[in-house]
PDB file of N, CA and C in Angstrom:
ATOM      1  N   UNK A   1      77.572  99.011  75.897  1.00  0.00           N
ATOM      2  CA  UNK A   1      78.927  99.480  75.707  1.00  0.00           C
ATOM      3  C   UNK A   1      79.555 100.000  77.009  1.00  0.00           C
ATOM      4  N   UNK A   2      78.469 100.105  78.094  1.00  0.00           N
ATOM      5  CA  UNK A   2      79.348 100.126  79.704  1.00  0.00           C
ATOM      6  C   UNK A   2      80.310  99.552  79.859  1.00  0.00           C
ATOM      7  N   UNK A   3      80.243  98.419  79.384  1.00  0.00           N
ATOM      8  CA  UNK A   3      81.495  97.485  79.418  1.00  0.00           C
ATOM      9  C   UNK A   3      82.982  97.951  79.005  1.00  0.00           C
ATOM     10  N   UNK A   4      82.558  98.294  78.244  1.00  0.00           N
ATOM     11  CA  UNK A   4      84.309  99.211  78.207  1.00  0.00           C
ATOM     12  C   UNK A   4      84.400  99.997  78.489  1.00  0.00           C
ATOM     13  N   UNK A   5      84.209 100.863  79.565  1.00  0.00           N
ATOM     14  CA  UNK A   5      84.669 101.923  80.045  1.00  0.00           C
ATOM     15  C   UNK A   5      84.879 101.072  81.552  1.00  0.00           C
ATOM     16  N   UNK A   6      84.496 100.379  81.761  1.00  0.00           N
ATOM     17  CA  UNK A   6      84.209  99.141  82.778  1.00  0.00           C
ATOM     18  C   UNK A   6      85.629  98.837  82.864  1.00  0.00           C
ATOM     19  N   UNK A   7      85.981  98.011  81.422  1.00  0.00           N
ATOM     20  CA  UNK A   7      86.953  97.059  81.452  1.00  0.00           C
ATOM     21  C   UNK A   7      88.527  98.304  81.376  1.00  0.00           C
ATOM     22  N   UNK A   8      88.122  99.491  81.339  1.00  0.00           N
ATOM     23  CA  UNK A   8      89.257 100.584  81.137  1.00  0.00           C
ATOM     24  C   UNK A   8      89.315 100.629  82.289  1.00  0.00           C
ATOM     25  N   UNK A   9      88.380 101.085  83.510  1.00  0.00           N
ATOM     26  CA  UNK A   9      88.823 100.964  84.657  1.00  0.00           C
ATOM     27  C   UNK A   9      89.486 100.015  85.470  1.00  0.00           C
ATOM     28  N   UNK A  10      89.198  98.549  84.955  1.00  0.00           N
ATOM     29  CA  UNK A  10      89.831  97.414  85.369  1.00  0.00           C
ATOM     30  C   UNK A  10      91.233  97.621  84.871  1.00  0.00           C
ATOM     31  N   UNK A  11      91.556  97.937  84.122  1.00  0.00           N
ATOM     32  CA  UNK A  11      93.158  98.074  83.577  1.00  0.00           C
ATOM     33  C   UNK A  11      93.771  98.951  84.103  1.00  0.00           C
ATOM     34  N   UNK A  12      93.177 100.371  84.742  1.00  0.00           N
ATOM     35  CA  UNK A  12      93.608 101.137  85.525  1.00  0.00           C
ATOM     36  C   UNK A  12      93.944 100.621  86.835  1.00  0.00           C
ATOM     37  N   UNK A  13      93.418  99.669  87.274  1.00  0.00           N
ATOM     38  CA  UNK A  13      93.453  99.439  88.356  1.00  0.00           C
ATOM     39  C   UNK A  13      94.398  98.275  88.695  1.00  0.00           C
ATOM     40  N   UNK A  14      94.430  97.304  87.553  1.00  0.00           N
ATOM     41  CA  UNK A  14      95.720  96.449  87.468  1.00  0.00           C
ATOM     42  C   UNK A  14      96.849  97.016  86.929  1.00  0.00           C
ATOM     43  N   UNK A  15      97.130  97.969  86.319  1.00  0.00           N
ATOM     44  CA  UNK A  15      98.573  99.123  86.530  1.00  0.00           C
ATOM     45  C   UNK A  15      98.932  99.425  87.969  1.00  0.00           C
ATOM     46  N   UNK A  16      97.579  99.956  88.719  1.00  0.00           N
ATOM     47  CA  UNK A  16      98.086 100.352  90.212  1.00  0.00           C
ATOM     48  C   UNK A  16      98.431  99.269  90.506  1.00  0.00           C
ATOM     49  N   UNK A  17      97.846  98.128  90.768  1.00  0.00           N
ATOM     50  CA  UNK A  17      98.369  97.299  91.261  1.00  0.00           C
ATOM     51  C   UNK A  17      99.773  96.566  90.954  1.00  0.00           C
ATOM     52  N   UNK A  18     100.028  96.952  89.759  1.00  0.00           N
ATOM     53  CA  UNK A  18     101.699  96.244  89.413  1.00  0.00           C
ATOM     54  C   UNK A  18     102.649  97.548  90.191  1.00  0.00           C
ATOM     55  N   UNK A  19     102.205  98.706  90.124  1.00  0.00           N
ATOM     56  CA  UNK A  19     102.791  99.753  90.567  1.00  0.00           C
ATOM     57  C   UNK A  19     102.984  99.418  92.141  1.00  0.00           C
ATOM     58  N   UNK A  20     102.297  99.122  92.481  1.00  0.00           N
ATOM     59  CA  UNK A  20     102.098  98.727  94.330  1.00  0.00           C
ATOM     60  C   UNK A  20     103.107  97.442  94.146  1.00  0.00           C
ATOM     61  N   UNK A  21     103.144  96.938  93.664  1.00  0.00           N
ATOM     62  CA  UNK A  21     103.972  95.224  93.915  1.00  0.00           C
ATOM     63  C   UNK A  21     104.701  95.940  93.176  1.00  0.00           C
ATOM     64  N   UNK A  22     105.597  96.706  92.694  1.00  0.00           N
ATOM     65  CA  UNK A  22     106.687  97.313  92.591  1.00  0.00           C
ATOM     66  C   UNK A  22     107.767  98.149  93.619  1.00  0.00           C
ATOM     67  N   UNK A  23     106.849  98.697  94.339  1.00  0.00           N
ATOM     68  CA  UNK A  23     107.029  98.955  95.447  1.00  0.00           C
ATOM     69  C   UNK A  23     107.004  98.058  96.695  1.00  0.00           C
ATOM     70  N   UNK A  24     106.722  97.354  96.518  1.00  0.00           N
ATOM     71  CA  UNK A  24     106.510  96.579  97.068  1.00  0.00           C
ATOM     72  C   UNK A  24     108.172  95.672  97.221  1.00  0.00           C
ATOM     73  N   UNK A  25     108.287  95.058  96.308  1.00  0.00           N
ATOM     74  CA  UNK A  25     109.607  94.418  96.070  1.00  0.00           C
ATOM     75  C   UNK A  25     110.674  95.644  96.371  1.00  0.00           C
ATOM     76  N   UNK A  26     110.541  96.522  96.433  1.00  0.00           N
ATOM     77  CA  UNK A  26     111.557  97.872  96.704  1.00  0.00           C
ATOM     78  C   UNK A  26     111.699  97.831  98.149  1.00  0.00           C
ATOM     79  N   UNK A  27     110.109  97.903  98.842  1.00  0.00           N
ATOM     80  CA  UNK A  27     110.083  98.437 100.200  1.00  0.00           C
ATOM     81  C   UNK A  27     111.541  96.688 100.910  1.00  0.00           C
ATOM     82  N   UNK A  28     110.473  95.429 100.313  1.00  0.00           N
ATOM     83  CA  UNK A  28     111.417  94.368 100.848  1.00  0.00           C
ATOM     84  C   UNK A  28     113.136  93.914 100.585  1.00  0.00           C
ATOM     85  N   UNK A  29     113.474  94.737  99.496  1.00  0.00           N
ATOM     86  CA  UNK A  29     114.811  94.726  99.199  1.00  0.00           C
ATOM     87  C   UNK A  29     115.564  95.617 100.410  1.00  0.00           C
ATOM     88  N   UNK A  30     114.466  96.811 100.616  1.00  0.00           N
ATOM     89  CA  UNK A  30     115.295  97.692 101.603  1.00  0.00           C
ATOM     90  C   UNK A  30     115.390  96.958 102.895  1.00  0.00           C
ATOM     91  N   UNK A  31     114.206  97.077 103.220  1.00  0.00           N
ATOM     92  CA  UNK A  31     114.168  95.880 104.602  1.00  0.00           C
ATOM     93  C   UNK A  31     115.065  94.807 104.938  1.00  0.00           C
ATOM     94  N   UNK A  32     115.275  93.624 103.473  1.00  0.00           N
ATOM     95  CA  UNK A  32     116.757  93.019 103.606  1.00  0.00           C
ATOM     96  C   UNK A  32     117.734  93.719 104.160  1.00  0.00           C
ATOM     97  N   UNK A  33     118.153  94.513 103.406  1.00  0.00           N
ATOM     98  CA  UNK A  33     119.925  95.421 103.126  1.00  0.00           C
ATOM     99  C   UNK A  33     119.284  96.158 105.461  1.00  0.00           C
ATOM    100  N   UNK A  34     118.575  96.439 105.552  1.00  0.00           N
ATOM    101  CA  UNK A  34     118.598  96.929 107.072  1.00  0.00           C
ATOM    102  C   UNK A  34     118.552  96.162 107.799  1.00  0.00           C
ATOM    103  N   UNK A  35     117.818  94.620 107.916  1.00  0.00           N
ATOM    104  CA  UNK A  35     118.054  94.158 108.380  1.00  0.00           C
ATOM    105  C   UNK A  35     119.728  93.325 108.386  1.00  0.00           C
ATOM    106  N   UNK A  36     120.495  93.458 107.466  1.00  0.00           N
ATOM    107  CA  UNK A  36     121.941  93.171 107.027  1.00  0.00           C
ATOM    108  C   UNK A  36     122.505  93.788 108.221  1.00  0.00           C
ATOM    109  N   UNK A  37     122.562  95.300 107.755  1.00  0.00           N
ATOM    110  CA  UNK A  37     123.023  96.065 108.674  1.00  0.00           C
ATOM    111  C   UNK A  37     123.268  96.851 109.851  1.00  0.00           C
ATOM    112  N   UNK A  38     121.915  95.801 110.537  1.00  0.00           N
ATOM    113  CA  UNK A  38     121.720  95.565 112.042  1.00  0.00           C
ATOM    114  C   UNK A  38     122.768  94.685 112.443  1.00  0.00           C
ATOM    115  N   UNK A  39     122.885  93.747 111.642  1.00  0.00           N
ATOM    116  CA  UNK A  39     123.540  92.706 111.809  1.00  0.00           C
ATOM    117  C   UNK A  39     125.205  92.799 112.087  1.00  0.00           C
ATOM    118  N   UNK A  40     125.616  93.499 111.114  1.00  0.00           N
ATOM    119  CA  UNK A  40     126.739  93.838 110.996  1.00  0.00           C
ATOM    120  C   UNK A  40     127.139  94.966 112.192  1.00  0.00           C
ATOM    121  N   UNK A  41     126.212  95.768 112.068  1.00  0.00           N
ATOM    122  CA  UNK A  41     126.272  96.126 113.449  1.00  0.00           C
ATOM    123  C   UNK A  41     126.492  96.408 114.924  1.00  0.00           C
ATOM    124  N   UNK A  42     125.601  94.899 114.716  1.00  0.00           N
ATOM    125  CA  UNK A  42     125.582  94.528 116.186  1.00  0.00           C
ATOM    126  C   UNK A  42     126.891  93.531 116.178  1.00  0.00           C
ATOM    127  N   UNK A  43     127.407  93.041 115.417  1.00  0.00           N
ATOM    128  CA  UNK A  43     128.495  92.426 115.244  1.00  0.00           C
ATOM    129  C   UNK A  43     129.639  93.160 115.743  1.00  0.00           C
ATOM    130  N   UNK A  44     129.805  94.360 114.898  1.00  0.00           N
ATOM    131  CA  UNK A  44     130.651  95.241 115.331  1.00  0.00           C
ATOM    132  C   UNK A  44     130.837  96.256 116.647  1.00  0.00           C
ATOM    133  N   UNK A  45     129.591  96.327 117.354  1.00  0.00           N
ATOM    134  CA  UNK A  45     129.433  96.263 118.825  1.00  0.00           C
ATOM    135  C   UNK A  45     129.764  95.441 119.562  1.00  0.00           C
ATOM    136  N   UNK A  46     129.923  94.315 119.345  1.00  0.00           N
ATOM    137  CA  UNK A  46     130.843  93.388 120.366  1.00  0.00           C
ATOM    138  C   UNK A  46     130.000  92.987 121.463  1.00  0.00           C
ATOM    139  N   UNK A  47     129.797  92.923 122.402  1.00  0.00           N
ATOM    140  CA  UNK A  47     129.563  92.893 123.890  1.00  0.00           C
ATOM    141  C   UNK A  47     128.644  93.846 124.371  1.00  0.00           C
ATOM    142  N   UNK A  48     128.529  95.243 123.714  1.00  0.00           N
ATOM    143  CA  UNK A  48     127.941  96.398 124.095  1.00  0.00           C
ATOM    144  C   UNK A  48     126.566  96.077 123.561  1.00  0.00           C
ATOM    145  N   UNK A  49     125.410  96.538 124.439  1.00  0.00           N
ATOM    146  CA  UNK A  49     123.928  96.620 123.924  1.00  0.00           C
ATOM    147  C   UNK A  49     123.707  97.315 123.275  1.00  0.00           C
ATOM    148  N   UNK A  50     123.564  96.655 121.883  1.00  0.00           N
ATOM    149  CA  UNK A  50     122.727  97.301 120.389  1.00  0.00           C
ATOM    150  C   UNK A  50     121.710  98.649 120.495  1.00  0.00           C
ATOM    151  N   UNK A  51     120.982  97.909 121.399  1.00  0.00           N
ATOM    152  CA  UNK A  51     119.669  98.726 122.285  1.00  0.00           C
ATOM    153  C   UNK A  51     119.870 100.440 122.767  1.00  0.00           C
ATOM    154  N   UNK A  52     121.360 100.384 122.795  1.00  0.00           N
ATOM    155  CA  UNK A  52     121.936 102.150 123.580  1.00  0.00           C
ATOM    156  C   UNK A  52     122.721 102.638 122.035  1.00  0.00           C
ATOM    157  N   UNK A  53     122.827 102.106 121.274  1.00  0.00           N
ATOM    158  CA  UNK A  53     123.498 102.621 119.975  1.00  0.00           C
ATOM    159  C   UNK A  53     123.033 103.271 119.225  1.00  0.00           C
ATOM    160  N   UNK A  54     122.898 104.278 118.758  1.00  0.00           N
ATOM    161  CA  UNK A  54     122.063 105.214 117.830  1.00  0.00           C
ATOM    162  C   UNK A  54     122.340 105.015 117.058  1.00  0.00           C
ATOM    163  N   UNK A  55     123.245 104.347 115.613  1.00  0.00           N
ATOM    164  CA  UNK A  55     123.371 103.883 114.594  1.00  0.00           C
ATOM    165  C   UNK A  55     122.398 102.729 114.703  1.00  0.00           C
ATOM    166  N   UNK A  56     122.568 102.182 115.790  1.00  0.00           N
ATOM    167  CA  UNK A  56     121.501 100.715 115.744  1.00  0.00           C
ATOM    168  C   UNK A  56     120.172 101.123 115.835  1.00  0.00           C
ATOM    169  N   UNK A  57     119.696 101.565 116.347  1.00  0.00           N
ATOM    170  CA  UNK A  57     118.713 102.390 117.243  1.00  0.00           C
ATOM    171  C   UNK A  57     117.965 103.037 115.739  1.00  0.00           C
ATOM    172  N   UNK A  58     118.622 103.505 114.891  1.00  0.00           N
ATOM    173  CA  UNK A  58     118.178 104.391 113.570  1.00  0.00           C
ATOM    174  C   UNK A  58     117.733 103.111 112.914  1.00  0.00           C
ATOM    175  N   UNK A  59     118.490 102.460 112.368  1.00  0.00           N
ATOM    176  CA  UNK A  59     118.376 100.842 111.714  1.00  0.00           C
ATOM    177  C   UNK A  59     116.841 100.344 112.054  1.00  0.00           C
ATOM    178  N   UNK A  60     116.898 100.308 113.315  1.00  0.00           N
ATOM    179  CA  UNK A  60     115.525  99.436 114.014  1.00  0.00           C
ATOM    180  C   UNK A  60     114.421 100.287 113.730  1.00  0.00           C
ATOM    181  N   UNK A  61     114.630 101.853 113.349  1.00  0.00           N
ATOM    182  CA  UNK A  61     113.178 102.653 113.394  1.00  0.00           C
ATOM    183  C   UNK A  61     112.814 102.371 111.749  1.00  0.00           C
ATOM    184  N   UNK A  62     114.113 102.413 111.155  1.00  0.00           N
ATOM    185  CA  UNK A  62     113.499 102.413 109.434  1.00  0.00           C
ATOM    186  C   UNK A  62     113.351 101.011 109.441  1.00  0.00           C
ATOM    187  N   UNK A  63     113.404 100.159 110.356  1.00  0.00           N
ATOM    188  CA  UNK A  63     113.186  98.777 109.178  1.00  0.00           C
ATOM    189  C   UNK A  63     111.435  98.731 110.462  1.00  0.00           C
ATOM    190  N   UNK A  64     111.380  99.297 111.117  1.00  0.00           N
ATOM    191  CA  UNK A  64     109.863  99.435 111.603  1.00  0.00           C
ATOM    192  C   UNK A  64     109.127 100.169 110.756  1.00  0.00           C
ATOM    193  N   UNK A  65     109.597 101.228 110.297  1.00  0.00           N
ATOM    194  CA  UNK A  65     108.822 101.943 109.105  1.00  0.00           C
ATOM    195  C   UNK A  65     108.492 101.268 108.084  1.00  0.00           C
ATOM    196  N   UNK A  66     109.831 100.534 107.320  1.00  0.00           N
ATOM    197  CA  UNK A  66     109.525  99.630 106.552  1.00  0.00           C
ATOM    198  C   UNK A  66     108.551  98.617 106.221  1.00  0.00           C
ATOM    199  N   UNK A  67     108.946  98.115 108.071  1.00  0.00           N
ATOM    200  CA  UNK A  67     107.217  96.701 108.050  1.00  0.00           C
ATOM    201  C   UNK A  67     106.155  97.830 107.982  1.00  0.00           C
ATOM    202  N   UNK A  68     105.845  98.810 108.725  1.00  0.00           N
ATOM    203  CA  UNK A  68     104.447  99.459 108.623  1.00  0.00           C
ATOM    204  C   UNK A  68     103.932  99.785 107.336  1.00  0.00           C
ATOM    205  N   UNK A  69     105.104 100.215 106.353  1.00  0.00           N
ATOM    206  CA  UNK A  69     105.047 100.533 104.744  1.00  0.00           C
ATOM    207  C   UNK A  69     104.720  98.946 103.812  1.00  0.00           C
ATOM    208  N   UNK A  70     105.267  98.007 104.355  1.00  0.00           N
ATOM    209  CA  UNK A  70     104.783  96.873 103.600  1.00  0.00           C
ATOM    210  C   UNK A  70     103.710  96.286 103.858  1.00  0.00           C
ATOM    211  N   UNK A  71     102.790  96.262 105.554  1.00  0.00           N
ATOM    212  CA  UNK A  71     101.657  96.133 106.278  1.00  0.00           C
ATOM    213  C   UNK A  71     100.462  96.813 105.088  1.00  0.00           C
ATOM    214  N   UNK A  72     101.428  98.179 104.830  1.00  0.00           N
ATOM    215  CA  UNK A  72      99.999  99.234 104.315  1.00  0.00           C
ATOM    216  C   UNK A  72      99.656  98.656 102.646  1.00  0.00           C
ATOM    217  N   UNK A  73     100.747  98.296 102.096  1.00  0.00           N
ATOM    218  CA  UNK A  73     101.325  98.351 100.667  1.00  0.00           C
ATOM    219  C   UNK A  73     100.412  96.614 100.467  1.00  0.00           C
ATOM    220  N   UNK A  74     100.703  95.894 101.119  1.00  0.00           N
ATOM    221  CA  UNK A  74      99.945  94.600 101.560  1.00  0.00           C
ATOM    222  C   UNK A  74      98.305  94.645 101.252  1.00  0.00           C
ATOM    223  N   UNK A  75      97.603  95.610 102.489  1.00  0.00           N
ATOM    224  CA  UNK A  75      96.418  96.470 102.495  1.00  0.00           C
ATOM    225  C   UNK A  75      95.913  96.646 100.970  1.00  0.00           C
ATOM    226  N   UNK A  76      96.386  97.563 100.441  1.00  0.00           N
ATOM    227  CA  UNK A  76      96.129  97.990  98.993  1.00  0.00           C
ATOM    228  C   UNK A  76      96.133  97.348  98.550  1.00  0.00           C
ATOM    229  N   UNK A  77      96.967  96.610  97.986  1.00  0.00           N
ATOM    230  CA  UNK A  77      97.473  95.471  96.753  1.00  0.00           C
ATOM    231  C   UNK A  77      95.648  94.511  96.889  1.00  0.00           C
ATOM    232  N   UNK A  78      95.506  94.289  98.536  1.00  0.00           N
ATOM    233  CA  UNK A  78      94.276  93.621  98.088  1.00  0.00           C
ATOM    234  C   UNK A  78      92.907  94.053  97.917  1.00  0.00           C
ATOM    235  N   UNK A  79      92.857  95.005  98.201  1.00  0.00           N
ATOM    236  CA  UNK A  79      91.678  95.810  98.305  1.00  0.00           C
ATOM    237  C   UNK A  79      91.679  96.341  96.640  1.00  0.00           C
ATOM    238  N   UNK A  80      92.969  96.461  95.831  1.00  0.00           N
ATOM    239  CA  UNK A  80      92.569  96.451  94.283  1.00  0.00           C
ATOM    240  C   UNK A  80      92.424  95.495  94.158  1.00  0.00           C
ATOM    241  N   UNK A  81      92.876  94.019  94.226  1.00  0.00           N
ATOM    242  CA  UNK A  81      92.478  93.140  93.862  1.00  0.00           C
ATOM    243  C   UNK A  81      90.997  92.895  93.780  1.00  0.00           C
ATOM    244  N   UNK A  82      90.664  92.571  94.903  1.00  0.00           N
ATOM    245  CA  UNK A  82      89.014  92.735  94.930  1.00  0.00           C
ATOM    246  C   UNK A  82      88.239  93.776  94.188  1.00  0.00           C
ATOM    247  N   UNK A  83      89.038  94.935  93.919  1.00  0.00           N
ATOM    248  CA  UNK A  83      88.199  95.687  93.043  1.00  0.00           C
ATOM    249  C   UNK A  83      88.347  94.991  91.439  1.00  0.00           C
ATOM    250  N   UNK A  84      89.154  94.845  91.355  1.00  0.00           N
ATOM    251  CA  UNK A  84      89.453  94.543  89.677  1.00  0.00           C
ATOM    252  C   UNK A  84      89.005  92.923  89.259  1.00  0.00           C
ATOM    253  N   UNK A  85      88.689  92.468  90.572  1.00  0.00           N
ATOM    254  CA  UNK A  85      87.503  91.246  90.414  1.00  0.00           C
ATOM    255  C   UNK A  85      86.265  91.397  90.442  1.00  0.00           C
ATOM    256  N   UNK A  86      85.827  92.163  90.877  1.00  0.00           N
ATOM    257  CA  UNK A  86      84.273  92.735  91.083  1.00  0.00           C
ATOM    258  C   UNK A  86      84.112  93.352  89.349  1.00  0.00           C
ATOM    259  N   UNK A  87      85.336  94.196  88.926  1.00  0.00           N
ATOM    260  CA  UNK A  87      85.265  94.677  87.800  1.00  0.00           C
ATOM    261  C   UNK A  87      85.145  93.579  86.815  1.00  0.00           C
ATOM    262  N   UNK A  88      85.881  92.502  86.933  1.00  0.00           N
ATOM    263  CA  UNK A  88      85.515  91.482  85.675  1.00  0.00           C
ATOM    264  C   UNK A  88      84.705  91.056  85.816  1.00  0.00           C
ATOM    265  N   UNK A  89      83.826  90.578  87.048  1.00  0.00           N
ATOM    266  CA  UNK A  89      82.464  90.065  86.928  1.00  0.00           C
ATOM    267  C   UNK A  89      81.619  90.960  86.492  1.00  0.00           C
ATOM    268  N   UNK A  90      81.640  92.761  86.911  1.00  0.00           N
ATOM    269  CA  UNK A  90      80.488  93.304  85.640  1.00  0.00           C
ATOM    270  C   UNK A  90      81.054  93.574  84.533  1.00  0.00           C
ATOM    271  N   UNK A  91      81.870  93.219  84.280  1.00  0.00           N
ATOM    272  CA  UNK A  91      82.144  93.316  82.833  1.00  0.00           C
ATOM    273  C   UNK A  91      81.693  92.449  81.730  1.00  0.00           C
ATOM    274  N   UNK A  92      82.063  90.841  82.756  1.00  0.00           N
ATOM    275  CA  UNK A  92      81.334  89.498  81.896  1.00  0.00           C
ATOM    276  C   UNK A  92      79.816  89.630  81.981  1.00  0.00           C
ATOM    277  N   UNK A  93      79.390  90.300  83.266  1.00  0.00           N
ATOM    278  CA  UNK A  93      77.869  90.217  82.758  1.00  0.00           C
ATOM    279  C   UNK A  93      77.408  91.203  82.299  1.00  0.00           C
ATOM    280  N   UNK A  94      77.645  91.652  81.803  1.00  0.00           N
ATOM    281  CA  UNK A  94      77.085  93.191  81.157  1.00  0.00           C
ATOM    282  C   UNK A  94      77.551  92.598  79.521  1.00  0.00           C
ATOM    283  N   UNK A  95      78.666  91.811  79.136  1.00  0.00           N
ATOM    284  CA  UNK A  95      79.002  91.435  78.425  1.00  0.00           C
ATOM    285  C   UNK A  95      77.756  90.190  77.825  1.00  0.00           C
ATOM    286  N   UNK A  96      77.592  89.148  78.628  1.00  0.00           N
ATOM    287  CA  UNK A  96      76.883  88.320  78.556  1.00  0.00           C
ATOM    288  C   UNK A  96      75.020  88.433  78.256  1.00  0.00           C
ATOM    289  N   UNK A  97      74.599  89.794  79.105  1.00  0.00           N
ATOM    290  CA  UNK A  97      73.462  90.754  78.753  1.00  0.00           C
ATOM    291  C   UNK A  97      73.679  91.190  77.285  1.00  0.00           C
ATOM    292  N   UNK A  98      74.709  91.819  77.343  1.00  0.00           N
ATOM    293  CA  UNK A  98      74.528  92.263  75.635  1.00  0.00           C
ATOM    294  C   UNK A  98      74.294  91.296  74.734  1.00  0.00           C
ATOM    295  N   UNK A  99      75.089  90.434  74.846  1.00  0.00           N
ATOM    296  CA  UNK A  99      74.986  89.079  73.795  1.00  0.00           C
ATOM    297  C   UNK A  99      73.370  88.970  74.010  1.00  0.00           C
ATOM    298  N   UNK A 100      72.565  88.458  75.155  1.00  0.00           N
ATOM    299  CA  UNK A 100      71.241  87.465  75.470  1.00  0.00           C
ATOM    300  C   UNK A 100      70.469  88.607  74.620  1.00  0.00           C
ATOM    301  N   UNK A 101      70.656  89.861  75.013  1.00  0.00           N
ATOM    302  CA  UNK A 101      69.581  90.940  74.538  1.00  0.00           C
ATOM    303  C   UNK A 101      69.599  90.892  72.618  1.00  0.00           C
ATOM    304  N   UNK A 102      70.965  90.749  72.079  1.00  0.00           N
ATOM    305  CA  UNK A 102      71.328  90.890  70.870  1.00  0.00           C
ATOM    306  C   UNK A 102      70.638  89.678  69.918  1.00  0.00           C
ATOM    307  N   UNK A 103      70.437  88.336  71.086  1.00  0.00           N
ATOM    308  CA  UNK A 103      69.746  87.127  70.377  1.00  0.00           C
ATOM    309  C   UNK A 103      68.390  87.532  70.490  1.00  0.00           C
ATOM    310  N   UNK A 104      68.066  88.070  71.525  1.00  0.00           N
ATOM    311  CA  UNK A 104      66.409  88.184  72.080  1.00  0.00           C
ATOM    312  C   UNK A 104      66.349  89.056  70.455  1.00  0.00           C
ATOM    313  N   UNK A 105      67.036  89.883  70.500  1.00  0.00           N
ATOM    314  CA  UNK A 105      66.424  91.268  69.716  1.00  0.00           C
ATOM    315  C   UNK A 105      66.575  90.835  67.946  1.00  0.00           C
ATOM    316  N   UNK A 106      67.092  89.880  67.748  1.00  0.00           N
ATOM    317  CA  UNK A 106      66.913  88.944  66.350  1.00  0.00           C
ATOM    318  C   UNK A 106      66.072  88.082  66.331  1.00  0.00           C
TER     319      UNK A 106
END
């Protein structure tokens, strides 16, 4: 009966993971809309270097934050993955033990 407390943790862990790819799609929506408004931006600077603009200059640090936040968010997402695969394989065999033991034991 390990197995289900097994397979409870596997479900815990594929919640985090929809929770992370929720965020996930958040962190990249933002990243769009900043990278937009670099754009527009630098548009509206004209001739002048983006590079000396502190409205621009702000833009470029959050959408760097951003990639570092989706880099990390990336990270996780697979490192549950791999957990919640490791989890279904002891789950099927612990599953599959019970069954062999349940024939042995008839």
């Amino acid at each position: 009966m390990t197995f289900l407390a097994i397979d409870a943790q596997k479900n815990l862990f594929t919640l985090q993971k929809s929770q992370l790819q929720f965020e996930q799609t958040l962190v990249m929506s933002r990243t769009n809309y900043i990278t937009k408004q670099m754009g527009l931006r630098a548009e509206q600077l004209g001739d002048a270097d983006p590079d000396e603009d502190p409205a621009y200059i702000a833009l470029q640090q959050e959408e760097s934050y951003l990639e570092t936040r989706q880099d990390s968010l990336d990270s996780q997402i697979t490192l549950i993955e791999s957990e919640i695969s490791s989890l279904k394989n002891l789950v099927n065999n612990n599953i599959k033990s019970a069954c062999t033991l349940n024939l042995i034991g008839n």
